[in-house]
Protein backbone atom coordinates (compact mmCIF):
# COMPACT_ATOMS: atom_id res chain seq x y z
CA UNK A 1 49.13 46.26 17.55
CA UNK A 2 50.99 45.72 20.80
CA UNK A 3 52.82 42.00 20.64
CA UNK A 4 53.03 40.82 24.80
CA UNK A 5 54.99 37.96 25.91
CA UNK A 6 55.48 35.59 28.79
CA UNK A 7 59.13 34.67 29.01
CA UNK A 8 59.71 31.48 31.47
CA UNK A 9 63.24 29.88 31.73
CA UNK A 10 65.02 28.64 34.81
CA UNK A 11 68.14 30.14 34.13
CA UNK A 12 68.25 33.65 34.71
CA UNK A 13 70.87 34.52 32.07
CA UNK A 14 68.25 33.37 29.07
CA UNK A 15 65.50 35.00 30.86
CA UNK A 16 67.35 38.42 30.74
CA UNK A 17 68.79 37.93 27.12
CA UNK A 18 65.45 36.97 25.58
CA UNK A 19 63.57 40.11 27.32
CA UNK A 20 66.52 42.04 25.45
CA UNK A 21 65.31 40.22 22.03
CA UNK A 22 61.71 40.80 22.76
CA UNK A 23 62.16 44.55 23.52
CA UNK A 24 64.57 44.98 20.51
CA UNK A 25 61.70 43.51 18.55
CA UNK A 26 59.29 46.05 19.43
CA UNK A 27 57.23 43.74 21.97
CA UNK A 28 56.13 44.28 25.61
CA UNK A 29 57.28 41.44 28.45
CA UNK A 30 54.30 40.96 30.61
CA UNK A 31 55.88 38.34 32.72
CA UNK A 32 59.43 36.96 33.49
CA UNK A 33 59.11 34.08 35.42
CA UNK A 34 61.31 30.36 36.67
CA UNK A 35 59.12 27.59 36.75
CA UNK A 36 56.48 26.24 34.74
CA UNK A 37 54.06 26.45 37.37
CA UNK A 38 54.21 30.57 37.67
CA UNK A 39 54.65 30.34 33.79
CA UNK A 40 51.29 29.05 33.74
CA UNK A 41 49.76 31.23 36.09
CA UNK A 42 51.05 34.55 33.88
CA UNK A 43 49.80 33.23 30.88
CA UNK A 44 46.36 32.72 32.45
CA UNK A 45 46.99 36.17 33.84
CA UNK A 46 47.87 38.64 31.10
CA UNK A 47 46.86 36.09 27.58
CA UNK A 48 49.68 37.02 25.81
CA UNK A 49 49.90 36.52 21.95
CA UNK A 50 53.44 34.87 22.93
CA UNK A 51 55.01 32.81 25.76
CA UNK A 52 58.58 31.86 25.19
CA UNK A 53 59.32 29.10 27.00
CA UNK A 54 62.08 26.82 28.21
CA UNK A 55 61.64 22.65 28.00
CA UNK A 56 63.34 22.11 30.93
CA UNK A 57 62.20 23.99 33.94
CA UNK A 58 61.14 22.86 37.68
CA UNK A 59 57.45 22.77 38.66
CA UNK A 60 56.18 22.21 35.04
CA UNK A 61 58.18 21.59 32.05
CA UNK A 62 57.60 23.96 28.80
CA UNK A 63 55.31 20.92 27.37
CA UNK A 64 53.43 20.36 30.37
CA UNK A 65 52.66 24.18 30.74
CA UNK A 66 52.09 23.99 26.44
CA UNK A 67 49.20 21.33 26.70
CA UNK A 68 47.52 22.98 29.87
CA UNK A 69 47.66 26.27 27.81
CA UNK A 70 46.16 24.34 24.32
CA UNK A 71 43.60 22.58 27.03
CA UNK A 72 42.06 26.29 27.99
CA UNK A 73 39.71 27.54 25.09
CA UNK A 74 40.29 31.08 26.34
CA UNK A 75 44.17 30.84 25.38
CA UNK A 76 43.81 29.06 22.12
CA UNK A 77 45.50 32.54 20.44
CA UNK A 78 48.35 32.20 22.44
CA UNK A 79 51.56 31.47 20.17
CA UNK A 80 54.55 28.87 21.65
CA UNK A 81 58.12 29.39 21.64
CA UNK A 82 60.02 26.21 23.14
CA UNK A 83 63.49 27.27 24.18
CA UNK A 84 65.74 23.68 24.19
CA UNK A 85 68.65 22.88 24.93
CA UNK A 86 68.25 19.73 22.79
CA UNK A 87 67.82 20.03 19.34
CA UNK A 88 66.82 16.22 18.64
CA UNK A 89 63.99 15.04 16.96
CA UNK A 90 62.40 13.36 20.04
CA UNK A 91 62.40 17.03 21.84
CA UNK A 92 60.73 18.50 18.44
CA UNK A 93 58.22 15.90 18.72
CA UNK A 94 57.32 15.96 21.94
CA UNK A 95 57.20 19.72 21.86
CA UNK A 96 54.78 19.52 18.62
CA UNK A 97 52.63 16.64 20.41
CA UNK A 98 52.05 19.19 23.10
CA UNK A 99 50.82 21.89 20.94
CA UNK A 100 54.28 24.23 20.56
CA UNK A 101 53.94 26.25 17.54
CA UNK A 102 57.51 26.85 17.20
CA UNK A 103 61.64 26.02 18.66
CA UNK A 104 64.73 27.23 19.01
CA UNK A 105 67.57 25.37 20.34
CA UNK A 106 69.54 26.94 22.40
CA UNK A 107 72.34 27.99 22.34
CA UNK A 108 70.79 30.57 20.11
CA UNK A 109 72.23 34.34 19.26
CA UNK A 110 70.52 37.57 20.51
CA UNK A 111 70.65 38.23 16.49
CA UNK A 112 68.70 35.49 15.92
CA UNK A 113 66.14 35.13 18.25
CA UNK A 114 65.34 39.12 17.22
CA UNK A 115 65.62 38.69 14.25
CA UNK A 116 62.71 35.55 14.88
CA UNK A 117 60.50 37.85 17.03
CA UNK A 118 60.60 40.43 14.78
CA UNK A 119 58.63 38.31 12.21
CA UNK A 120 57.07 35.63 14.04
CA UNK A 121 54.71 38.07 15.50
CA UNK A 122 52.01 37.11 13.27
CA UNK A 123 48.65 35.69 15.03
CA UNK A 124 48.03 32.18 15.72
């Protein structure tokens, strides 16, 4: 089974080191996007079983672009990865009010986040 992701972060640098996880862990990057709003737009796009995204980014934040995604019947499969750079428990809850299946405060290792991919790949 082929695992596809959307990666969305506003900062280039995370962008490029998670699509280095992602490929390490055996899946395929479908999009690699900046904002929220052309985060959105993939995901409605290509349905990915993941979309990794940032809390923080212009257009749309990661929540925003989480409950517009859990809103849409037709991407009720797709798993959520919140990147943030706060690891507080108002972040964790607003991230889990929105629907996010999962987090990982940054700053996280390459190690790590592979070693998450590798077996978080399992189906909604």
């Amino acid at each position: 089974m082929t695992n596809t992701v959307v990666v969305a972060d506003d900062n280039a640098d995370i962008r490029e080191l998670v699509i280095i996880a992602a490929a390490k862990a055996g899946m395929i990057v479908v999009a690699n996007v900046e904002d929220g709003a052309l985060a959105l737009e993939a995901i409605r796009e290509h349905v990915p079983d993941l979309a990794i995204l940032d809390v923080s980014m212009p257009e749309l934040t990661g929540p925003e672009v989480c409950r517009q995604v859990r809103a849409d019947p037709a991407l009720a499969d797709v798993r959520i990865l919140l990147l943030t750079a706060s690891a507080d428990e108002a972040a964790k809850v607003t991230g889990m009010e929105a629907g996010a299946d999962y987090f990982l405060a940054k700053p996280f290792s390459p190690r790590e986040l592979t070693a998450w991919l590798a077996v978080g790949k399992q189906p909604r």
